[in-house]
N, C-alpha and C. Protein backbone atom coordinates (compact mmCIF):
# COMPACT_ATOMS: atom_id res chain seq x y z
N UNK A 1 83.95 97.23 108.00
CA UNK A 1 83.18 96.74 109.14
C UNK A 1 83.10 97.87 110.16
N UNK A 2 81.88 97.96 110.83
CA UNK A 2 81.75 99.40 111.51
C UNK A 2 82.31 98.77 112.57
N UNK A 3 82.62 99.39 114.14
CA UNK A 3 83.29 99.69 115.19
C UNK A 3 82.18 98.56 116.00
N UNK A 4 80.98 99.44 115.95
CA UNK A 4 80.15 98.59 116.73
C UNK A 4 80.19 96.40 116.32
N UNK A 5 80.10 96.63 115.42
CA UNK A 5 80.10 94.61 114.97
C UNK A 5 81.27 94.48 115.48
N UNK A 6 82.63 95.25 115.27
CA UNK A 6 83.97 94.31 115.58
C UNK A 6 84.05 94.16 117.16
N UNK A 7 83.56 95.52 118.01
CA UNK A 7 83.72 95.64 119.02
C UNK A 7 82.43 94.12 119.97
N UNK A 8 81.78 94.03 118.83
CA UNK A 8 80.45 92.54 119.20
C UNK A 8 81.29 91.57 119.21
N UNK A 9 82.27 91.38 117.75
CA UNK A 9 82.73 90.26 117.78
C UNK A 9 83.99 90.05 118.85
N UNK A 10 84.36 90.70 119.03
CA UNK A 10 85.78 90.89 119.97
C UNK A 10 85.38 90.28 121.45
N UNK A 11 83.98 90.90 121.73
CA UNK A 11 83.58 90.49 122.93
C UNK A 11 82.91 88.74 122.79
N UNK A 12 82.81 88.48 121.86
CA UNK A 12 82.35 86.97 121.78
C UNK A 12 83.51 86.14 121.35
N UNK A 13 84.37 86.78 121.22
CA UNK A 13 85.55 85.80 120.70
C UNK A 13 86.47 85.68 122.33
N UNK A 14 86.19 86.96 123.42
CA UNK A 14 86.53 87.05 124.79
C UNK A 14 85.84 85.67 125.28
N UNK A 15 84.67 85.38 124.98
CA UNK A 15 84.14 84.84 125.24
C UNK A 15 84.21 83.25 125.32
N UNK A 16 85.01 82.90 123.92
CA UNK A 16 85.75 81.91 123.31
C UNK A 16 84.72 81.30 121.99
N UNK A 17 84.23 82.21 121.33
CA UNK A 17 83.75 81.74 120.27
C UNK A 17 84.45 81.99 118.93
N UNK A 18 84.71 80.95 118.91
CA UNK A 18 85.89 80.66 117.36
C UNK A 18 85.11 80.97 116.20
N UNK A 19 83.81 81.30 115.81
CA UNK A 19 83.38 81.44 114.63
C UNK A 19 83.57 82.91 114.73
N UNK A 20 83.24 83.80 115.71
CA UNK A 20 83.25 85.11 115.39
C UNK A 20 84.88 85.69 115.22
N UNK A 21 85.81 84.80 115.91
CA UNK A 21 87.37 85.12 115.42
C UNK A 21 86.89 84.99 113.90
N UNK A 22 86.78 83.67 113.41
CA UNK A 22 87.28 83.56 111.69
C UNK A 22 86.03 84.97 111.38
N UNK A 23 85.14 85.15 111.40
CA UNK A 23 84.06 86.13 111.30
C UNK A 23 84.75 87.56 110.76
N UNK A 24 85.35 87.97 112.10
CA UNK A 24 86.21 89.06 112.33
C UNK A 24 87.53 89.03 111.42
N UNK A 25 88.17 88.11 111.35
CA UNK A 25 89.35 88.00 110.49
C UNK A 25 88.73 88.10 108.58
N UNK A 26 87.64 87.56 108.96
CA UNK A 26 87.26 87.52 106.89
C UNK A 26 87.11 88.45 106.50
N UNK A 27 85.94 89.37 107.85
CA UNK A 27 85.51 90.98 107.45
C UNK A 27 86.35 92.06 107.26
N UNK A 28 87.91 91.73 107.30
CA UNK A 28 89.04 92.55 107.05
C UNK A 28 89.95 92.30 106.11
N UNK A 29 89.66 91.25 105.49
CA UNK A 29 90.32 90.87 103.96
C UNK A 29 90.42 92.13 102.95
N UNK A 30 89.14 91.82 102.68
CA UNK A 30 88.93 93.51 101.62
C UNK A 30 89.66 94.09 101.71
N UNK A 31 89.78 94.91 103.04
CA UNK A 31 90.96 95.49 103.95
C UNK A 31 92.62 95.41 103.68
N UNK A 32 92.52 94.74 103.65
CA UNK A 32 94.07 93.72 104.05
C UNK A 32 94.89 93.84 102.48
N UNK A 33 93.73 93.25 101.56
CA UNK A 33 94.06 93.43 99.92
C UNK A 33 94.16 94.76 99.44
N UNK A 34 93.74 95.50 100.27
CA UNK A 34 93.62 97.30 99.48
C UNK A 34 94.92 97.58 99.71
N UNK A 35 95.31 96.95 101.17
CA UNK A 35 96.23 97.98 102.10
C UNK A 35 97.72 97.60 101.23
N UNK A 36 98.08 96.13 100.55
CA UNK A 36 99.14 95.76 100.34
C UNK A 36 99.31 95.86 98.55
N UNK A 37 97.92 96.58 98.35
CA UNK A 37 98.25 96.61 96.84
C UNK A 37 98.67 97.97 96.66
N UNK A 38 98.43 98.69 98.01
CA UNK A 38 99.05 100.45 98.05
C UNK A 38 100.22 99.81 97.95
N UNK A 39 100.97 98.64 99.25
CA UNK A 39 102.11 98.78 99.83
C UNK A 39 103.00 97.82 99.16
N UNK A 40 102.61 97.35 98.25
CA UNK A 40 103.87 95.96 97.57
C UNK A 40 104.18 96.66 96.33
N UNK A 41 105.60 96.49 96.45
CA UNK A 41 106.66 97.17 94.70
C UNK A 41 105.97 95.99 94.12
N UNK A 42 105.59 96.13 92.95
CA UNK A 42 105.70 95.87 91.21
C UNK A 42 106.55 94.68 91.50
N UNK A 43 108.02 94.44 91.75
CA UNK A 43 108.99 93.44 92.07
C UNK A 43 108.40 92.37 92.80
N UNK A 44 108.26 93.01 94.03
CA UNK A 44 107.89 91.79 95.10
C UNK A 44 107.01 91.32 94.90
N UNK A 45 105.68 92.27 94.52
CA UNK A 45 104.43 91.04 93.74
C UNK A 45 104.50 90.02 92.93
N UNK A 46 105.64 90.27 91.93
CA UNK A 46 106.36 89.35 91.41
C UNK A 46 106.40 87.95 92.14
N UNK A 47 106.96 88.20 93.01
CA UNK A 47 107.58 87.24 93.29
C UNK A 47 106.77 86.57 94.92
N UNK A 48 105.64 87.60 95.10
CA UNK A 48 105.41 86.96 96.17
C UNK A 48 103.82 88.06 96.16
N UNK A 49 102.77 86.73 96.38
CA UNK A 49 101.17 86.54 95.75
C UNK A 49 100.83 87.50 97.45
N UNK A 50 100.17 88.42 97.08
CA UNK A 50 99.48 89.20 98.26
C UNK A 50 98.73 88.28 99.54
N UNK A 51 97.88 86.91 98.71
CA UNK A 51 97.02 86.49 99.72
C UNK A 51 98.46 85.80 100.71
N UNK A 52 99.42 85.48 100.22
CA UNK A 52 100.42 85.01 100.97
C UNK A 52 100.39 85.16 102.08
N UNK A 53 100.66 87.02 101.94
CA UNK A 53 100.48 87.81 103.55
C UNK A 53 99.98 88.18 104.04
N UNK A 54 98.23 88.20 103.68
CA UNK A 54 97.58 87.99 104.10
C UNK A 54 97.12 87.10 104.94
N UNK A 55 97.67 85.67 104.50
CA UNK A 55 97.16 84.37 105.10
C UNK A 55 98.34 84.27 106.37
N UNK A 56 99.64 84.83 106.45
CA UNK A 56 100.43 84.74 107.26
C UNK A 56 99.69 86.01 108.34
N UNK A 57 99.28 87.03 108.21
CA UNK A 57 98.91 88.03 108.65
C UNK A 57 97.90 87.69 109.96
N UNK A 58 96.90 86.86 109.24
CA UNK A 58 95.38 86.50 109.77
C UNK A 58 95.89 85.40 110.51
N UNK A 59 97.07 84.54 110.50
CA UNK A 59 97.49 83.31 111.50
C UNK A 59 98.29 84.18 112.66
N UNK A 60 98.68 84.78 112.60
CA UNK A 60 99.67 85.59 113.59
C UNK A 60 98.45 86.88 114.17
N UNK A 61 97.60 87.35 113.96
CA UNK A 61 96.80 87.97 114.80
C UNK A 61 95.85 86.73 115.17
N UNK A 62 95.47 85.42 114.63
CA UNK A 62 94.32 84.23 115.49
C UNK A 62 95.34 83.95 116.41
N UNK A 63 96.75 84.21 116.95
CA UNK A 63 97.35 84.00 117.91
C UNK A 63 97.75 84.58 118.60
N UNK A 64 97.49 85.99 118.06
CA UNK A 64 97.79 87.25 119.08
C UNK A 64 96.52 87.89 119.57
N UNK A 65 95.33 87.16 119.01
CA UNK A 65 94.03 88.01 119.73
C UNK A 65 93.96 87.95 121.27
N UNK A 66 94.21 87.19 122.15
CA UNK A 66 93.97 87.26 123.56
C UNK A 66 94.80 88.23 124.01
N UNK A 67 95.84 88.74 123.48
CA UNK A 67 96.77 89.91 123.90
C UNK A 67 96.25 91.24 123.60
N UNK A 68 95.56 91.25 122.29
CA UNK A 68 95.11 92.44 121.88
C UNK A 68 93.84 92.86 122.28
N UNK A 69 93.37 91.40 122.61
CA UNK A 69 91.84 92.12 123.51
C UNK A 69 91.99 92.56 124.77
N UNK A 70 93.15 91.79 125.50
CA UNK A 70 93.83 92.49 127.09
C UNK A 70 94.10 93.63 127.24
N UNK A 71 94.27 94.15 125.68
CA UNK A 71 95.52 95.41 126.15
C UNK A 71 94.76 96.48 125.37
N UNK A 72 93.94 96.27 123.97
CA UNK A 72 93.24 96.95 123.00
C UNK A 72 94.32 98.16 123.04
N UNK A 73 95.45 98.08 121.99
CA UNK A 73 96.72 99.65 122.32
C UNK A 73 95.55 100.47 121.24
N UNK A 74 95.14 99.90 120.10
CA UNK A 74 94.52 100.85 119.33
C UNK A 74 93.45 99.90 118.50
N UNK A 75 92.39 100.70 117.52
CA UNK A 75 91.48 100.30 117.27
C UNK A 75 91.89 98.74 115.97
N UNK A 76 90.46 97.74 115.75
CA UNK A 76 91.32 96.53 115.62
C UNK A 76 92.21 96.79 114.12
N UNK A 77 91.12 97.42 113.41
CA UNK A 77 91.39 97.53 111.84
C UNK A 77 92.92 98.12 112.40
N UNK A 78 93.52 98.77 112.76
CA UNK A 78 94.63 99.28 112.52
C UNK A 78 96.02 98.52 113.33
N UNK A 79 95.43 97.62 114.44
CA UNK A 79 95.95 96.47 115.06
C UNK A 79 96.49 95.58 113.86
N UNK A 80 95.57 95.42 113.66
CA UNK A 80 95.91 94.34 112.25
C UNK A 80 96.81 94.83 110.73
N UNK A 81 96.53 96.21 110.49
CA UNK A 81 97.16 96.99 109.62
C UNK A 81 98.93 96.63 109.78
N UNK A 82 98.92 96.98 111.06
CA UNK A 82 100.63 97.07 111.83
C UNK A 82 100.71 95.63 111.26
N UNK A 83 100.20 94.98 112.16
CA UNK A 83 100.62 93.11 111.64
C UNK A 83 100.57 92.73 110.41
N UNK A 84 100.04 93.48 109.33
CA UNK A 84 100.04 93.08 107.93
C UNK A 84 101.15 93.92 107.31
N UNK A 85 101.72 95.06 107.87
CA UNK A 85 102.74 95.94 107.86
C UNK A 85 103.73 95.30 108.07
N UNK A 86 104.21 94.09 109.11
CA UNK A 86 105.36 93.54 109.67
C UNK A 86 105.61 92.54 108.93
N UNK A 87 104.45 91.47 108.42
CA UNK A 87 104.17 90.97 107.50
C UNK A 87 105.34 91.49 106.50
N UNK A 88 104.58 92.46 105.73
CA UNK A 88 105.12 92.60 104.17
C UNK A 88 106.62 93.42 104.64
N UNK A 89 107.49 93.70 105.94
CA UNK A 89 108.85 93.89 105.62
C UNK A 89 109.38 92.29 105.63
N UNK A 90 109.02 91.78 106.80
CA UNK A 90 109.47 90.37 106.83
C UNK A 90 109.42 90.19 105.48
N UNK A 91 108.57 89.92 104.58
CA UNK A 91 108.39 89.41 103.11
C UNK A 91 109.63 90.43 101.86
N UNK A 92 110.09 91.45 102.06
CA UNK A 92 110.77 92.40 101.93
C UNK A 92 112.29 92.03 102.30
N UNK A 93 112.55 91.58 103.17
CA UNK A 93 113.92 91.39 103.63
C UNK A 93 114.29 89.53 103.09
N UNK A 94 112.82 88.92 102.87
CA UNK A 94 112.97 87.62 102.88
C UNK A 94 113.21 87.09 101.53
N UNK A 95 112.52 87.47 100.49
CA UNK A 95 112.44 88.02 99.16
C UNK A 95 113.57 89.14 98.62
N UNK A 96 114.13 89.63 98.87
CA UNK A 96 114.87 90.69 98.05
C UNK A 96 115.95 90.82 98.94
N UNK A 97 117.04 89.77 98.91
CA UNK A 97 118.37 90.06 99.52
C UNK A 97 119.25 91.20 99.27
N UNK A 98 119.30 92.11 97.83
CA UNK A 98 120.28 92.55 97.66
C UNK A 98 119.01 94.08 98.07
N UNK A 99 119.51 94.31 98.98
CA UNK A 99 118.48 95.71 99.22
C UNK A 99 118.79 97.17 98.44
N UNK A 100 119.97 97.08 97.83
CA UNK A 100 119.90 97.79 96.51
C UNK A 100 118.50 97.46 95.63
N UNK A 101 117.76 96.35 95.71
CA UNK A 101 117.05 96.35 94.50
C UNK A 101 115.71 96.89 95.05
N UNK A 102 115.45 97.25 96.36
CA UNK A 102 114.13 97.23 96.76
C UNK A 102 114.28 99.17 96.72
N UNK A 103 115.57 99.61 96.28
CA UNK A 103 116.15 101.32 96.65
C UNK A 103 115.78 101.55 94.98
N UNK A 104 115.54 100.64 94.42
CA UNK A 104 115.84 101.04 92.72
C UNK A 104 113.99 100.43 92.44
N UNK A 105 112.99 100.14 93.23
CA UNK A 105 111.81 99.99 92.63
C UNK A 105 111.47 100.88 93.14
N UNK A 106 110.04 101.33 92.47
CA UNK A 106 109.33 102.53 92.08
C UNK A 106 108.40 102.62 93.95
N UNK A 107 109.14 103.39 94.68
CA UNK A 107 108.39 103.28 96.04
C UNK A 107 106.58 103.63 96.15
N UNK A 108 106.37 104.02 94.71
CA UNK A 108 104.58 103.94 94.69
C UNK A 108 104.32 103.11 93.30
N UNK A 109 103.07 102.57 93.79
CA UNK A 109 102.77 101.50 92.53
C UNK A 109 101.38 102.26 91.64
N UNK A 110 101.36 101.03 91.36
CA UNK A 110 99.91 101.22 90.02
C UNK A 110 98.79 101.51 91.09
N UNK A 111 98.25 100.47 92.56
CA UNK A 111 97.16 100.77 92.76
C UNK A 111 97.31 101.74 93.51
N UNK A 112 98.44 102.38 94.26
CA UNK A 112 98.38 103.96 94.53
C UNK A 112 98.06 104.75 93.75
N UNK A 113 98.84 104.59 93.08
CA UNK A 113 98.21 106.21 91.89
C UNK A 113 97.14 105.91 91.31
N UNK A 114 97.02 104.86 90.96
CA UNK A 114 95.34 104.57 90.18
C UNK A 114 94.46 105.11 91.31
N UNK A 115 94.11 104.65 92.91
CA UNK A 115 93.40 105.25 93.80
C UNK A 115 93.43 107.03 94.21
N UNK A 116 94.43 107.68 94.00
CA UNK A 116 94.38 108.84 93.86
C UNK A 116 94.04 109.07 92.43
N UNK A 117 94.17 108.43 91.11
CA UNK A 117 93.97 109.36 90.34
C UNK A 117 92.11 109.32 90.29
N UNK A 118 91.43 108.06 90.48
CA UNK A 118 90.05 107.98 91.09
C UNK A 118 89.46 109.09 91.44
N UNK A 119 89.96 109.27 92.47
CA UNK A 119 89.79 109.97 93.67
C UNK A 119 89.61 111.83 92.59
N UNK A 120 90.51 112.18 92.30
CA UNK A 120 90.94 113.43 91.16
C UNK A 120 89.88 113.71 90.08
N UNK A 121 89.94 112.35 89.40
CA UNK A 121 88.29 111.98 88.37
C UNK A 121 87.56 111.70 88.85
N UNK A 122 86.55 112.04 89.91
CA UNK A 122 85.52 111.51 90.43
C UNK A 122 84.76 110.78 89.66
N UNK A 123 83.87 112.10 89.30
CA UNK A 123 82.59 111.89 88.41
C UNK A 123 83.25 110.97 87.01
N UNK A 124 84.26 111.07 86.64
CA UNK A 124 84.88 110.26 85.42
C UNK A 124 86.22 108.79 85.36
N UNK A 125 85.97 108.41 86.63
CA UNK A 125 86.88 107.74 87.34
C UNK A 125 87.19 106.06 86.34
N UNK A 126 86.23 106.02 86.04
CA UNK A 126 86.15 104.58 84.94
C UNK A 126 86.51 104.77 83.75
N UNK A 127 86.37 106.04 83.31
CA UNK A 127 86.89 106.07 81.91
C UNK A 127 87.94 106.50 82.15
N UNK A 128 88.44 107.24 82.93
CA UNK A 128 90.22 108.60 83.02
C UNK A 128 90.77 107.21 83.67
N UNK A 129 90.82 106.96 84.85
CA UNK A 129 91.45 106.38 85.61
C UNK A 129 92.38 105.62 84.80
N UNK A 130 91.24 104.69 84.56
CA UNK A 130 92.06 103.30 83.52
C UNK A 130 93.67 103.68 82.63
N UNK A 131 93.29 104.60 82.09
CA UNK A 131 94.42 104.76 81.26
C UNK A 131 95.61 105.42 81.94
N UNK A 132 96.32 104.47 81.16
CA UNK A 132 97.83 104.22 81.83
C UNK A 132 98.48 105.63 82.20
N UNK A 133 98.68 106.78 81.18
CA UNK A 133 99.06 107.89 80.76
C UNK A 133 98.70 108.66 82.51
N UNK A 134 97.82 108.61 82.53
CA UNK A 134 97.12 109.35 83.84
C UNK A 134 97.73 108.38 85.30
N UNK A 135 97.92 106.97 84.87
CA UNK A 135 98.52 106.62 86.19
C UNK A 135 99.57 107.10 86.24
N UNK A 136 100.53 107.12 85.37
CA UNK A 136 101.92 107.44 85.41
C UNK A 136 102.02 108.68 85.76
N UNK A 137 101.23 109.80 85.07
CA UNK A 137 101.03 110.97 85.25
C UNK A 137 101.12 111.42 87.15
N UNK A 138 100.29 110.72 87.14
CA UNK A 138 99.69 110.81 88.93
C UNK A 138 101.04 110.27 89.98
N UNK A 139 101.76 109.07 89.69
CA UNK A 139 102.93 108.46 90.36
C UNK A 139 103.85 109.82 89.81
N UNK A 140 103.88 109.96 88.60
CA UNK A 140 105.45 111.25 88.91
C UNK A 140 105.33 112.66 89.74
N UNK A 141 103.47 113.15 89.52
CA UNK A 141 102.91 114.30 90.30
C UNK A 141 103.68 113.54 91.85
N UNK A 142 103.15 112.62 92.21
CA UNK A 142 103.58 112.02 93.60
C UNK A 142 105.04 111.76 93.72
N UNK A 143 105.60 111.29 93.10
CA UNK A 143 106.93 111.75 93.48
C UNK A 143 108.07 112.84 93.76
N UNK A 144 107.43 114.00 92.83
CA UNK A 144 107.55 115.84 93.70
C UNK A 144 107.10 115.93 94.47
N UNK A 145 106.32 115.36 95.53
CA UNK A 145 105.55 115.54 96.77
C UNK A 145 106.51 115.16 97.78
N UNK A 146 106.91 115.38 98.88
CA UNK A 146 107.54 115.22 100.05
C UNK A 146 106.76 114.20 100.98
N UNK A 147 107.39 113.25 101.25
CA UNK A 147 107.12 112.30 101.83
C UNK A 147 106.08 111.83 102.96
N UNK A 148 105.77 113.18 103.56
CA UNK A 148 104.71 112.80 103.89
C UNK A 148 103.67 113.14 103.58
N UNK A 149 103.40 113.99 102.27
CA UNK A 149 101.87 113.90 101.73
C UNK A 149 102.19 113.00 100.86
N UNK A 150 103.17 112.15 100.41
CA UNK A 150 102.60 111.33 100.06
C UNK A 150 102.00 110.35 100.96
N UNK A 151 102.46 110.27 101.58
CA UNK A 151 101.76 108.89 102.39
C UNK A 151 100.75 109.19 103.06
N UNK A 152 100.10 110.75 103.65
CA UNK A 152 98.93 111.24 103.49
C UNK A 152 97.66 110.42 102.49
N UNK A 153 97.92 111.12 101.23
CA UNK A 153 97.40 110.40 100.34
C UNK A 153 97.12 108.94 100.14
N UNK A 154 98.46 108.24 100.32
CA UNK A 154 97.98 106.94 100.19
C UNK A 154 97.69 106.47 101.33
N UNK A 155 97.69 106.62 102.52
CA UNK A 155 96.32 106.40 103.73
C UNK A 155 95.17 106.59 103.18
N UNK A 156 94.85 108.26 102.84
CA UNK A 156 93.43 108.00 102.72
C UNK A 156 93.15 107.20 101.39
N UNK A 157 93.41 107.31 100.17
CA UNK A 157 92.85 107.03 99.18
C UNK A 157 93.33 105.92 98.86
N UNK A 158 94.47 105.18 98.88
CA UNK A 158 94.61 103.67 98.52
C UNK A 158 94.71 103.05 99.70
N UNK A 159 94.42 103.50 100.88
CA UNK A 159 93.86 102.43 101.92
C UNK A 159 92.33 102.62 102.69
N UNK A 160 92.22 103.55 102.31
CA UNK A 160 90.63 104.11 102.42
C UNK A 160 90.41 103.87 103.75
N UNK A 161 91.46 104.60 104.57
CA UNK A 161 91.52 105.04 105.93
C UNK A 161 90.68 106.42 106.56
N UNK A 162 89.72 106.51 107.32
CA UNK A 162 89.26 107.21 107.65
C UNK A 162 90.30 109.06 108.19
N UNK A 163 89.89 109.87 108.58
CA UNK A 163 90.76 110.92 108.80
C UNK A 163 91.21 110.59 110.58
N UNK A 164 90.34 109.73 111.05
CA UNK A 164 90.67 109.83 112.89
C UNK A 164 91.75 108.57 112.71
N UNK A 165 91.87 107.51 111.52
CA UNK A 165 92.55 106.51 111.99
C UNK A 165 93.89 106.94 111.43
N UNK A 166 94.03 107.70 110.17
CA UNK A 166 95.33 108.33 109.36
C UNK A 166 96.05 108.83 110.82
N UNK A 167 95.11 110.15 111.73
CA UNK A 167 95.46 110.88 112.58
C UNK A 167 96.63 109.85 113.72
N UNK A 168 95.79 108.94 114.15
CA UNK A 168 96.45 107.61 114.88
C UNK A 168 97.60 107.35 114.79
N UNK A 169 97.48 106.60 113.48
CA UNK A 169 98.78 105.95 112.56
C UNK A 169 99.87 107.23 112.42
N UNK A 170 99.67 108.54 112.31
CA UNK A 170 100.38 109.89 112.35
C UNK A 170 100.98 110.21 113.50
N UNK A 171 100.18 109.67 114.25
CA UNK A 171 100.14 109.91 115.88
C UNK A 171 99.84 111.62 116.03
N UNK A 172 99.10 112.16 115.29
CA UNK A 172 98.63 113.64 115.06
C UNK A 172 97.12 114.26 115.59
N UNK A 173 96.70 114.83 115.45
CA UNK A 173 95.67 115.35 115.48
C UNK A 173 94.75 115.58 114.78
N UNK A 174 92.98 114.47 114.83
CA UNK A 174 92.40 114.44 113.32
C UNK A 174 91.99 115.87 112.65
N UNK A 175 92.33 116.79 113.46
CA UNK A 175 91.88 118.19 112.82
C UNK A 175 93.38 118.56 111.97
N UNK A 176 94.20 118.29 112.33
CA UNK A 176 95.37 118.42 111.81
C UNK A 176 96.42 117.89 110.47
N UNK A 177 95.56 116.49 110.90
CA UNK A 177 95.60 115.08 109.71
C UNK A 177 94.65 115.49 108.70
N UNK A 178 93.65 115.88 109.12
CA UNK A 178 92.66 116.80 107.84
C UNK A 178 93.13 118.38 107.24
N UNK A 179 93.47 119.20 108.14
CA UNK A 179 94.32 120.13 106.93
C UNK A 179 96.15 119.64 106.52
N UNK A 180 96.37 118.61 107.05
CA UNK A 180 97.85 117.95 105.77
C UNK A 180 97.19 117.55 104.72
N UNK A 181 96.53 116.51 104.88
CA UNK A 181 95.50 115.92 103.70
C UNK A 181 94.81 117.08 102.78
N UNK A 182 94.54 117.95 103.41
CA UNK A 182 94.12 119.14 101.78
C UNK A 182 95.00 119.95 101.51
N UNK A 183 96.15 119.98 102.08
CA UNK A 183 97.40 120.68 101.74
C UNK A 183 98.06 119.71 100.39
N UNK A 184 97.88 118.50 101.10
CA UNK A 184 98.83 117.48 100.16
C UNK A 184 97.77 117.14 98.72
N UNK A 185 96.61 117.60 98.80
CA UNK A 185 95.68 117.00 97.32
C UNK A 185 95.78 118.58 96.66
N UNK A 186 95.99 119.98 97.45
CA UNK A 186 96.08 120.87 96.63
C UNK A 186 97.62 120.76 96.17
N UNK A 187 98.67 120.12 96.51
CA UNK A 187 99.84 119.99 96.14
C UNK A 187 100.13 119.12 95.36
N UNK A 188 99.43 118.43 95.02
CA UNK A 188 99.50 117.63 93.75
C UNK A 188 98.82 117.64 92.52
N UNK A 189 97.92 118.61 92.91
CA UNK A 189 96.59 119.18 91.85
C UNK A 189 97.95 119.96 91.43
N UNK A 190 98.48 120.81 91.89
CA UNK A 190 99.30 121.65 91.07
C UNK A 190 100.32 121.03 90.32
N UNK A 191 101.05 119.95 91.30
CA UNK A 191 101.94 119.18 90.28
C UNK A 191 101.14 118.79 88.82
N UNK A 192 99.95 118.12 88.73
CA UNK A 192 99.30 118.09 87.88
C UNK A 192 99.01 118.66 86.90
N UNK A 193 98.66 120.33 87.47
CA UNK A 193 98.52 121.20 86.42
C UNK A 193 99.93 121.83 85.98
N UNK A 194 100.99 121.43 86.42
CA UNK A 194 101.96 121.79 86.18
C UNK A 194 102.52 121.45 84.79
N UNK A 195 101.40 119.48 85.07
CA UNK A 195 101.92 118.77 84.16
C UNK A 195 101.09 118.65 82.99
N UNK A 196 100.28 119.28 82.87
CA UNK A 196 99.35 119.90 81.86
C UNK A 196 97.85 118.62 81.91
N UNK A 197 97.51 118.16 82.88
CA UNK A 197 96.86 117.62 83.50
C UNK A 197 95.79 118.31 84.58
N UNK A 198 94.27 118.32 84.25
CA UNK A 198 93.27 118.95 84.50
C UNK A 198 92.29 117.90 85.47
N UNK A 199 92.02 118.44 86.23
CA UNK A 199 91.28 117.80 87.53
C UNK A 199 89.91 118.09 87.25
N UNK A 200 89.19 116.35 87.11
CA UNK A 200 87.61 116.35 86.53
C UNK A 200 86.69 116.47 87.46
């Protein structure tokens, strides 16, 4: 959803129109599902269905909107990001008592690396992607990576975060957030070719 509609709906929901809240809350689903299929272990999906926190997510910002339109700390998509973020630890601590087990799952999943390996196969993304060999491939390249290109990466490409909102969430500089981000895709191209894995 571009800036201009949310910033329409925000002002009509100031207004007190309840259709453009639910409006505004639907147009960030898409959203919401990308962001937690980067961010949920393999485990916890298990055991606990994404729209879950989603649906907890979207009730706790329809009750925090009059605060966030008072105060607007940052733009909404990423307002809501945080709250779907608080979301899935709450769901994390609530779900998985013995926190040994959340230290022993794989801290990147399938739709991370599947979205970077996309991203790698452009032009061939439907046929490479799919196969498993190349996801796995892509999660171990990412796990020689230092912690924050990875999460570089999975901002932009499995949450399909723009470079000014990564910068935000970094609290960095988008000129700056843009050369980590090609530091961190030439640093994994090499893990790649390291791993005898060729970039299409």
């Amino acid at each position: 959803m571009n800036s201009t509609k949310t910033d329409q709906l925000l002002h009509s929901i100031a207004g007190g129109d309840k259709r453009a809240l639910e409006t505004l809350l639907a147009e960030h689903r898409d959203y919401l599902r990308r962001l937690l299929e980067a961010r949920m272990e393999p485990g916890l999906r298990q055991r606990m269905d994404p729209s879950d926190i989603i649906q907890e997510t979207l009730l706790v910002a329809s009750r925090r909107i009059d605060d966030y339109i008072e105060r607007r700390p940052t733009s909404f998509r990423l307002w809501l990001r945080r709250k779907t973020l608080e979301r899935l630890v709450d769901a994390r601590r609530k779900h998985l008592a013995d926190k040994r087990a959340i230290n022993r799952e794989s801290p990147l999943n399938d739709a991370s690396s599947m979205a970077i390996a996309k991203y790698l196969h452009s032009e061939r993304a439907s046929a490479i992607a799919m196969r498993r060999e190349l996801v796995d491939q892509v999660r171990d390249a990412m796990l020689k990576l230092s912690e924050s290109d990875r999460e570089i990466l999975i901002l932009r490409n499995a949450e399909h975060l723009s470079n000014s909102e990564v910068a935000e969430i970094l609290e960095i500089e988008p000129k700056t957030a843009s050369k980590r981000y090609g530091r961190a895709i030439l640093k994994l191209g090499e893990q790649l070719s390291q791993m005898g894995v060729s970039r299409g």
